[in-house]
PDB file of N, CA and C in Angstrom:
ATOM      1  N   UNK A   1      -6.618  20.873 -17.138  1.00  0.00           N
ATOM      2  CA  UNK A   1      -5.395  21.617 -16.872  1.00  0.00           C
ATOM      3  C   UNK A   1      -4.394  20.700 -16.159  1.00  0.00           C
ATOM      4  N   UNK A   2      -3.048  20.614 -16.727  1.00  0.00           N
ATOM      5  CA  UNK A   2      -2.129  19.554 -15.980  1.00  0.00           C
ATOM      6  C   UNK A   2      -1.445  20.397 -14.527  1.00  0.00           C
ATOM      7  N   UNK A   3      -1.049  19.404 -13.650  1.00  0.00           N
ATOM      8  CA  UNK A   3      -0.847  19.867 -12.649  1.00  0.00           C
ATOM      9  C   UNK A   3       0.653  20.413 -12.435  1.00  0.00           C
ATOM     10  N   UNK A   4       1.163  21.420 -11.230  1.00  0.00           N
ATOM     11  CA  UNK A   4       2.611  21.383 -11.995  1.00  0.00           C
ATOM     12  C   UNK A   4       3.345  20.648 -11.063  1.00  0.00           C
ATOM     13  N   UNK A   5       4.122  20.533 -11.707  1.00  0.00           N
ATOM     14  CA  UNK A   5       5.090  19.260 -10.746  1.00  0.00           C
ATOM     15  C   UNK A   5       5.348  19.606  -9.342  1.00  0.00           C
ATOM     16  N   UNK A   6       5.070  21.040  -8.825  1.00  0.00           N
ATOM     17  CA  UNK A   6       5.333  21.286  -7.222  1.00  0.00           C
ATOM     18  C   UNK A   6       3.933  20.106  -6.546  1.00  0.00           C
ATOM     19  N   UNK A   7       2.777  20.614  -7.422  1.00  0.00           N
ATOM     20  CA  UNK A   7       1.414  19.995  -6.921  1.00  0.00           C
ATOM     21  C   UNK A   7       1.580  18.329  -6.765  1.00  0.00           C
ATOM     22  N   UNK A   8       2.472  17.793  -8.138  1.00  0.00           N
ATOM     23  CA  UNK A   8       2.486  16.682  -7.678  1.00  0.00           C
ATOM     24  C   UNK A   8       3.471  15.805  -6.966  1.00  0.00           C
ATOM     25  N   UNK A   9       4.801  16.605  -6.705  1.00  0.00           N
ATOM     26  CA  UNK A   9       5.428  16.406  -5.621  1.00  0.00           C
ATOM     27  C   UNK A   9       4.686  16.244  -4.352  1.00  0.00           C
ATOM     28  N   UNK A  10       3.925  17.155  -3.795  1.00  0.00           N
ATOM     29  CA  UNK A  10       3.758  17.460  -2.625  1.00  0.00           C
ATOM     30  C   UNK A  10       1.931  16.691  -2.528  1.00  0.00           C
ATOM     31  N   UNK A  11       1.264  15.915  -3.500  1.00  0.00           N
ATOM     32  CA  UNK A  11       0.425  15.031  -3.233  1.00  0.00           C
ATOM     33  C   UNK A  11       1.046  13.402  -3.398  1.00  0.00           C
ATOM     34  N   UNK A  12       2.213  13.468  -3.914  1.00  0.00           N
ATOM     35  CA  UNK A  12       3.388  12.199  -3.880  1.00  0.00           C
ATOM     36  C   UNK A  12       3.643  12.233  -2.259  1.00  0.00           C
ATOM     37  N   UNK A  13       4.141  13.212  -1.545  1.00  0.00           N
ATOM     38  CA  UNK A  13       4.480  13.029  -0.438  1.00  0.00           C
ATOM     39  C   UNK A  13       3.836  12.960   0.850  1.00  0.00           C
ATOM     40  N   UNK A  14       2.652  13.571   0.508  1.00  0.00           N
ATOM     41  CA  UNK A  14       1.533  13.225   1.127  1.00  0.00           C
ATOM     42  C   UNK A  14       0.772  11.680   1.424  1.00  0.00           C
ATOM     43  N   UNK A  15       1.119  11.341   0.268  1.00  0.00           N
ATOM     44  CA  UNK A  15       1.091   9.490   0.080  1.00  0.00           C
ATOM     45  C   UNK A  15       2.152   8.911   0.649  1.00  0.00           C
ATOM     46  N   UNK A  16       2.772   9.188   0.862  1.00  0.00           N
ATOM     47  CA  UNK A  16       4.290   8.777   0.923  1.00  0.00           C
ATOM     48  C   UNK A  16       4.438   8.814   2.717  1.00  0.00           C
ATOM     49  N   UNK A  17       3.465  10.153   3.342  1.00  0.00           N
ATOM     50  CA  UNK A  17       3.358  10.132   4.579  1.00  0.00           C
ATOM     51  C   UNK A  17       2.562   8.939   5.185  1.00  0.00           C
ATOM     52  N   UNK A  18       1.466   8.832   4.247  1.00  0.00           N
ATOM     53  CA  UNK A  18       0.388   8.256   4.928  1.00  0.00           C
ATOM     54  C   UNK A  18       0.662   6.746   5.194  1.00  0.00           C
ATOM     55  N   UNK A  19       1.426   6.500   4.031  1.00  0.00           N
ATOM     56  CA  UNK A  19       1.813   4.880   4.030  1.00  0.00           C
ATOM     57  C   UNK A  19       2.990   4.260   4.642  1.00  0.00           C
ATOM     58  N   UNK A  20       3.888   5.654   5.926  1.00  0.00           N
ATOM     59  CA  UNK A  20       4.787   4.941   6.642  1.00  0.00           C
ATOM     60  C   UNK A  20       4.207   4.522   7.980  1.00  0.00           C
ATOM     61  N   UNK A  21       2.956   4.657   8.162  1.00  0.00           N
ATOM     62  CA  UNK A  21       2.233   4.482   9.705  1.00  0.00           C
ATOM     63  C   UNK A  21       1.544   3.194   9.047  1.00  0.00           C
ATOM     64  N   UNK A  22       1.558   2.284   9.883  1.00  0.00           N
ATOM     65  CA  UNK A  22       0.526   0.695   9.696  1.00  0.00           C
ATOM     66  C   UNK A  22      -0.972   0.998  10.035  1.00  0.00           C
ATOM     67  N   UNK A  23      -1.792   0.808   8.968  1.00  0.00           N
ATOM     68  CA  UNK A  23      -3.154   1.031   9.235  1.00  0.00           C
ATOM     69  C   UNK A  23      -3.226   2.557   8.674  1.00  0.00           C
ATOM     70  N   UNK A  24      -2.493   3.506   7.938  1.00  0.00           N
ATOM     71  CA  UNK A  24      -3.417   4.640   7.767  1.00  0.00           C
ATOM     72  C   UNK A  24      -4.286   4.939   6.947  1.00  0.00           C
ATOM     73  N   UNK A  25      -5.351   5.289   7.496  1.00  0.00           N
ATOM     74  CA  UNK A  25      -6.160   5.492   6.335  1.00  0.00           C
ATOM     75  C   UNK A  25      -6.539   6.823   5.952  1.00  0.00           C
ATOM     76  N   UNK A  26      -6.670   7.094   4.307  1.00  0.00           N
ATOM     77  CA  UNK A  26      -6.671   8.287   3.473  1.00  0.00           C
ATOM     78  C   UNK A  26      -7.637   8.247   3.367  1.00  0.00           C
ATOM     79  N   UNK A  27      -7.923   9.136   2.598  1.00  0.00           N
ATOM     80  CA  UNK A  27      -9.494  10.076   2.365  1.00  0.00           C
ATOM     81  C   UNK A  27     -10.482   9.351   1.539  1.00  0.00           C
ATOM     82  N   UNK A  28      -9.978   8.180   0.607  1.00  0.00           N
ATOM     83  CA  UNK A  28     -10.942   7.661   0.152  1.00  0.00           C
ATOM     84  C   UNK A  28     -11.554   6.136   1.218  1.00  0.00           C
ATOM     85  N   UNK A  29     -11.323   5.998   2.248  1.00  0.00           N
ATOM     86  CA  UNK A  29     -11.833   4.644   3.583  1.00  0.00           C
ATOM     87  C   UNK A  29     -10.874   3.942   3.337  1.00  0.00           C
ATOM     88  N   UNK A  30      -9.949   3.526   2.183  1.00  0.00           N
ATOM     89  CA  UNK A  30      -8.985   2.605   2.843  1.00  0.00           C
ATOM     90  C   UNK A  30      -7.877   2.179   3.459  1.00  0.00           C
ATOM     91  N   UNK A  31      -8.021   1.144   4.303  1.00  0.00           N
ATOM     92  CA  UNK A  31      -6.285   1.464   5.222  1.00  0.00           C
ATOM     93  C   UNK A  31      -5.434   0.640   4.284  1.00  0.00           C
ATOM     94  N   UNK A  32      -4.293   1.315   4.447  1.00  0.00           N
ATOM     95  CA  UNK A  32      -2.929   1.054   3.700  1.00  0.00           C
ATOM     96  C   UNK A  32      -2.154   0.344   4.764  1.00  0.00           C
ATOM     97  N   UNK A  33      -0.794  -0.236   4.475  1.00  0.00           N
ATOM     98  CA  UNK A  33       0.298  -0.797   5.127  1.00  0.00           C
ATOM     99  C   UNK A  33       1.171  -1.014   3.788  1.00  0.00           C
ATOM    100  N   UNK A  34       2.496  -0.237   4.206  1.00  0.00           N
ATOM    101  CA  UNK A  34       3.687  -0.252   3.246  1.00  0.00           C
ATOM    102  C   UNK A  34       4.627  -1.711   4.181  1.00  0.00           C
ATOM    103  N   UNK A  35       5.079  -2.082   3.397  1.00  0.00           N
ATOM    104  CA  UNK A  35       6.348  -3.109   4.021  1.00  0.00           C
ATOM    105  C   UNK A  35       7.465  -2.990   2.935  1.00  0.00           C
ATOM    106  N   UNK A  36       8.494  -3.199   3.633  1.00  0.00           N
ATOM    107  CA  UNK A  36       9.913  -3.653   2.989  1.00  0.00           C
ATOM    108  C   UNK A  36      10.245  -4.903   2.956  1.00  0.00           C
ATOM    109  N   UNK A  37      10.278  -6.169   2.268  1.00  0.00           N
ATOM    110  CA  UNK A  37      10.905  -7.379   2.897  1.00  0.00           C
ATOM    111  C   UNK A  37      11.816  -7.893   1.346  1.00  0.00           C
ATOM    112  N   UNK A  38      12.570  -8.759   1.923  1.00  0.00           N
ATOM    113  CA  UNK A  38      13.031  -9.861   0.884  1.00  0.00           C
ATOM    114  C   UNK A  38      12.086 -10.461  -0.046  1.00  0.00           C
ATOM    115  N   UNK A  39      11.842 -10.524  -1.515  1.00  0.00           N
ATOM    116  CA  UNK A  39      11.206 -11.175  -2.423  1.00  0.00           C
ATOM    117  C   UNK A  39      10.182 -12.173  -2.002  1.00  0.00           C
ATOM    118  N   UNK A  40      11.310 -13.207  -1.505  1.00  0.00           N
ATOM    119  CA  UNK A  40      10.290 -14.503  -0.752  1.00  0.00           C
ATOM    120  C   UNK A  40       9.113 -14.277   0.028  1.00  0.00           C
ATOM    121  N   UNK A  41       9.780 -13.164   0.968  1.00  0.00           N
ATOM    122  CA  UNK A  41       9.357 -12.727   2.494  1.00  0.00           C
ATOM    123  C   UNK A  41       7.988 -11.871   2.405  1.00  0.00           C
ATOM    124  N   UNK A  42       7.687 -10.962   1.027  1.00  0.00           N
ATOM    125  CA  UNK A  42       7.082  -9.929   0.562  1.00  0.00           C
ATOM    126  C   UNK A  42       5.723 -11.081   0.167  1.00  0.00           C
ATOM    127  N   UNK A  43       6.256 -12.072  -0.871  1.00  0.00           N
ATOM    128  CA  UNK A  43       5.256 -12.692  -1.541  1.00  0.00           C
ATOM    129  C   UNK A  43       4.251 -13.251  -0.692  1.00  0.00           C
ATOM    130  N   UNK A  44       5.183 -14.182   0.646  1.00  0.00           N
ATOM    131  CA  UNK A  44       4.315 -14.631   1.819  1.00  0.00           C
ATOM    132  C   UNK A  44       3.433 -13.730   2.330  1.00  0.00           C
ATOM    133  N   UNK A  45       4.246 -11.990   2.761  1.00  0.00           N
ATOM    134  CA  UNK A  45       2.993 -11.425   3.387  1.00  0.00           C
ATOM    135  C   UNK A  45       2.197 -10.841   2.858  1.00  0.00           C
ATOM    136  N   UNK A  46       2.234 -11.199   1.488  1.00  0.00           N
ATOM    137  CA  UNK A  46       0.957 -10.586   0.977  1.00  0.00           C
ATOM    138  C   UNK A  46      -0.227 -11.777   0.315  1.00  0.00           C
ATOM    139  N   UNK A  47       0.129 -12.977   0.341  1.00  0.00           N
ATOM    140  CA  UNK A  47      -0.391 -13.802   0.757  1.00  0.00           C
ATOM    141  C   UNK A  47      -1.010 -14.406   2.043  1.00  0.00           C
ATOM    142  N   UNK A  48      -0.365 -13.924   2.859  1.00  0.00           N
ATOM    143  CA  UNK A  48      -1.107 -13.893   4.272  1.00  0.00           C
ATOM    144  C   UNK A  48      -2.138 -12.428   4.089  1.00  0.00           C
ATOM    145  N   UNK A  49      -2.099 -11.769   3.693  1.00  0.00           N
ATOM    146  CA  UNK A  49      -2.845 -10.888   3.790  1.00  0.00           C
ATOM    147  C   UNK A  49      -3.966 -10.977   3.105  1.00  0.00           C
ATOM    148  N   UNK A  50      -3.982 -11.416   1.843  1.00  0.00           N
ATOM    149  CA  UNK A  50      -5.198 -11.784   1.343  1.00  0.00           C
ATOM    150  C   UNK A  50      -5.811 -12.882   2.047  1.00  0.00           C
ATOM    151  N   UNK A  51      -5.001 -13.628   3.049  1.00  0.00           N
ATOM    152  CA  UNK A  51      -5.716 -15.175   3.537  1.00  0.00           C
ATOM    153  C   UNK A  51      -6.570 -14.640   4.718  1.00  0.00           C
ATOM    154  N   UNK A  52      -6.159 -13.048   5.153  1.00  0.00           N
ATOM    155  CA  UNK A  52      -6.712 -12.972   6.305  1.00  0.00           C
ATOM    156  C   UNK A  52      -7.749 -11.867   6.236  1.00  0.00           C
ATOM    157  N   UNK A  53      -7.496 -11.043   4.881  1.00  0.00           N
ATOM    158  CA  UNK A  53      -8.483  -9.880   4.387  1.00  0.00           C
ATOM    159  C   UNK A  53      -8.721 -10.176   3.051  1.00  0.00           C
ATOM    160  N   UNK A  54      -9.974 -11.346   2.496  1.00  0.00           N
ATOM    161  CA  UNK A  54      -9.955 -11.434   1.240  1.00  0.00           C
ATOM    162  C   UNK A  54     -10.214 -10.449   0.398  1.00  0.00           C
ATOM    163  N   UNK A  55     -10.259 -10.636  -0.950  1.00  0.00           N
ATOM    164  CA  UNK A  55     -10.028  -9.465  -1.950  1.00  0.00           C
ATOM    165  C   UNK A  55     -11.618  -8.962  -2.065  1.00  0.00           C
ATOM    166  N   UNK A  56     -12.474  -9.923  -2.078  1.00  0.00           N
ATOM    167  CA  UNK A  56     -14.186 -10.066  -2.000  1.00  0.00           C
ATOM    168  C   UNK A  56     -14.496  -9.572  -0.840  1.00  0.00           C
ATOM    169  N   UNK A  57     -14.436  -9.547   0.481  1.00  0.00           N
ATOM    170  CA  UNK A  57     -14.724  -8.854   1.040  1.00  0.00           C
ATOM    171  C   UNK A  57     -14.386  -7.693   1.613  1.00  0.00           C
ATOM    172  N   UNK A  58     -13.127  -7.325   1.426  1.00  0.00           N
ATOM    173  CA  UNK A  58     -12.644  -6.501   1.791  1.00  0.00           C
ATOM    174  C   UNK A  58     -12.013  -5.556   0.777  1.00  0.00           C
ATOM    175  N   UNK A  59     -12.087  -5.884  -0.378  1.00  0.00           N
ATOM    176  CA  UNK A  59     -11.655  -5.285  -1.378  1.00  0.00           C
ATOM    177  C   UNK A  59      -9.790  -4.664  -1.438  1.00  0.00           C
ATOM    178  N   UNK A  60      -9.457  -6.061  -1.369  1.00  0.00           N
ATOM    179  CA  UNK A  60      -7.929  -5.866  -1.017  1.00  0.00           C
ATOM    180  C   UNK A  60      -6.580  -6.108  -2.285  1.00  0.00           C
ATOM    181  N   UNK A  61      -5.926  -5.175  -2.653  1.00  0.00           N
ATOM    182  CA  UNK A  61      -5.102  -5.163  -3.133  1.00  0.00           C
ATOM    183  C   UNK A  61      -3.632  -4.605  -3.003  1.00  0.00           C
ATOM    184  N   UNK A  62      -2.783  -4.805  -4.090  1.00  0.00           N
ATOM    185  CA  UNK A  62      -1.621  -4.495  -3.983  1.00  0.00           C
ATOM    186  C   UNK A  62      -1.868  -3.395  -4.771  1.00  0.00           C
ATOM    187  N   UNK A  63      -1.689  -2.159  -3.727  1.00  0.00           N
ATOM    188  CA  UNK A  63      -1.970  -0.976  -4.157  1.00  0.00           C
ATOM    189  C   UNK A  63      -0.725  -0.421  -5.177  1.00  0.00           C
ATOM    190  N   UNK A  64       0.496  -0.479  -4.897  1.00  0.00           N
ATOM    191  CA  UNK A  64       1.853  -0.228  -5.423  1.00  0.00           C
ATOM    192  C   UNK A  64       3.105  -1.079  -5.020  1.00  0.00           C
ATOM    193  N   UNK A  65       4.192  -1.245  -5.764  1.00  0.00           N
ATOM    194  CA  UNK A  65       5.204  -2.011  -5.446  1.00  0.00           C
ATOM    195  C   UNK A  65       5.808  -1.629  -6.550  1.00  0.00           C
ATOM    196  N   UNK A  66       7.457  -2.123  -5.699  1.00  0.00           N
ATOM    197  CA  UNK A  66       8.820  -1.737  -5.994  1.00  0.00           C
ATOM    198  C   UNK A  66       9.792  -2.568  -6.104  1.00  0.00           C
ATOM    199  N   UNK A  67      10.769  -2.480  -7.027  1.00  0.00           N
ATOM    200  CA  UNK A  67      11.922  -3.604  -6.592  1.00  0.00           C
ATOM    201  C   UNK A  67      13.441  -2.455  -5.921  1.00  0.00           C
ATOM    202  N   UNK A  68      13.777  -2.695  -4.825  1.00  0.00           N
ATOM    203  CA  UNK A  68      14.563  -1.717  -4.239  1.00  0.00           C
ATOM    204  C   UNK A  68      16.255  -2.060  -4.714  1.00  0.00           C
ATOM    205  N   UNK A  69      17.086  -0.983  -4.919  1.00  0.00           N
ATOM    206  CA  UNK A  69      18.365  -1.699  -5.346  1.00  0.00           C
ATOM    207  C   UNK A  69      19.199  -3.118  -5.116  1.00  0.00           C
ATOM    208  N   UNK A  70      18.860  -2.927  -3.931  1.00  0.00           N
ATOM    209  CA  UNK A  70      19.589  -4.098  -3.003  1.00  0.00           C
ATOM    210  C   UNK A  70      18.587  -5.355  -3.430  1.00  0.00           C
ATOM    211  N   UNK A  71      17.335  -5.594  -4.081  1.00  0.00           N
ATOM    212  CA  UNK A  71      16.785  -6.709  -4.425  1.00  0.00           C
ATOM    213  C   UNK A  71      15.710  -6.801  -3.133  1.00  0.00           C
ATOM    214  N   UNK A  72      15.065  -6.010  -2.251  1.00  0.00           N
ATOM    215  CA  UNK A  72      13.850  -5.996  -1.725  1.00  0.00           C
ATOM    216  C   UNK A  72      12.727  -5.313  -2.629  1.00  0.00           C
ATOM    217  N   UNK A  73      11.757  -5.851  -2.122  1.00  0.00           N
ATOM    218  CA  UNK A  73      10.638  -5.542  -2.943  1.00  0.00           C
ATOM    219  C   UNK A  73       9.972  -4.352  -1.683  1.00  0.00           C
ATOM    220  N   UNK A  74       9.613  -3.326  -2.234  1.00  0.00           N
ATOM    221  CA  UNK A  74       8.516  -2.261  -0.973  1.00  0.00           C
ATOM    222  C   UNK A  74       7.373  -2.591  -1.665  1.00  0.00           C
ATOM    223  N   UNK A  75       5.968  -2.857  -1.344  1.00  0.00           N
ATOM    224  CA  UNK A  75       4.611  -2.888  -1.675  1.00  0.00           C
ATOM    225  C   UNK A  75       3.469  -2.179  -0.734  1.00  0.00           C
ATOM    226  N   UNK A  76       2.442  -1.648  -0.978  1.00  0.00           N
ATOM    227  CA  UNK A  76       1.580  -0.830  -0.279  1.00  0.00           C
ATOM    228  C   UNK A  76       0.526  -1.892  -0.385  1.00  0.00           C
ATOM    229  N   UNK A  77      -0.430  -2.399   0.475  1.00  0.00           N
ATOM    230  CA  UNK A  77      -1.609  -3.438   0.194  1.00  0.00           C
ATOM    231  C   UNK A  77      -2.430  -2.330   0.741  1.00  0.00           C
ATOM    232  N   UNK A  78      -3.502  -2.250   0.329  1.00  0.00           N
ATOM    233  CA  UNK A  78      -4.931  -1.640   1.126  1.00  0.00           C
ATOM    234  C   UNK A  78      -6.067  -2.734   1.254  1.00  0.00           C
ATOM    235  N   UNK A  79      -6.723  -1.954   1.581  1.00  0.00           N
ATOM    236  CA  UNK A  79      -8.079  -2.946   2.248  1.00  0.00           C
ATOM    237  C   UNK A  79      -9.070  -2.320   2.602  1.00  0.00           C
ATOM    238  N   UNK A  80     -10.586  -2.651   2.768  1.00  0.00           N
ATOM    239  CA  UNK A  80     -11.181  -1.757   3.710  1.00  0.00           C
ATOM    240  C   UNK A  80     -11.383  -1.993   5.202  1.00  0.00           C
ATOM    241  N   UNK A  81     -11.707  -0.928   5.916  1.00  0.00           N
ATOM    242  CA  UNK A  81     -11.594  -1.496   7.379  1.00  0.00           C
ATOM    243  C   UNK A  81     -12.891  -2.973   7.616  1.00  0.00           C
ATOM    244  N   UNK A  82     -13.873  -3.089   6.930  1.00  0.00           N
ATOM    245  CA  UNK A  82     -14.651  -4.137   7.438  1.00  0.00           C
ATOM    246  C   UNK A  82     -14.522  -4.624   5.884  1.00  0.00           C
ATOM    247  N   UNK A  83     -15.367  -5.970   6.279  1.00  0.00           N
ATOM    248  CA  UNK A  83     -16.129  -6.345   5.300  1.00  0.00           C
ATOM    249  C   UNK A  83     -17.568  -6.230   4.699  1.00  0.00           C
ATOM    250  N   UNK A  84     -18.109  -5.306   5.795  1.00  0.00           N
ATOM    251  CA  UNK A  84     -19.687  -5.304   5.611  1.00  0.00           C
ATOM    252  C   UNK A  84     -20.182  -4.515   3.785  1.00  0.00           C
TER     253      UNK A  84
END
């Protein structure tokens, strides 16, 4: 059964909550962090981020990303809290 668009508004915004706080984590264990930066600025920190939470142990990706009018990029990275 498809969902109706109120349902998925309001699990859009629910995401949308979770990923303006640094570190929140949702219901499935992983923590998120949204950023805004300049192209350059974006690529570095998400390169620092994998340098400091690899993808192997921590199971880290670029959860979502954006290119914003003005030419910033928004991206969501997750991770899990350990590596164990």
């Amino acid at each position: 059964m498809a969902d109706r668009p109120r349902d998925l508004a309001e699990r859009m915004a629910r995401r949308r909550r979770m990923g303006d706080k640094p570190g929140e984590r949702g219901g499935d264990g992983f923590l998120r962090e949204t950023f805004t930066l300049p192209r350059p600025a974006a690529r570095a920190r998400a390169e620092a981020f994998f340098a400091r939470y690899p993808k192997a142990g921590y199971m880290s990706a670029v959860e979502t990303w954006r290119e914003l009018p003005g030419g910033d990029i928004e991206f969501t990275m997750r991770r899990l809290p350990s590596a164990d």
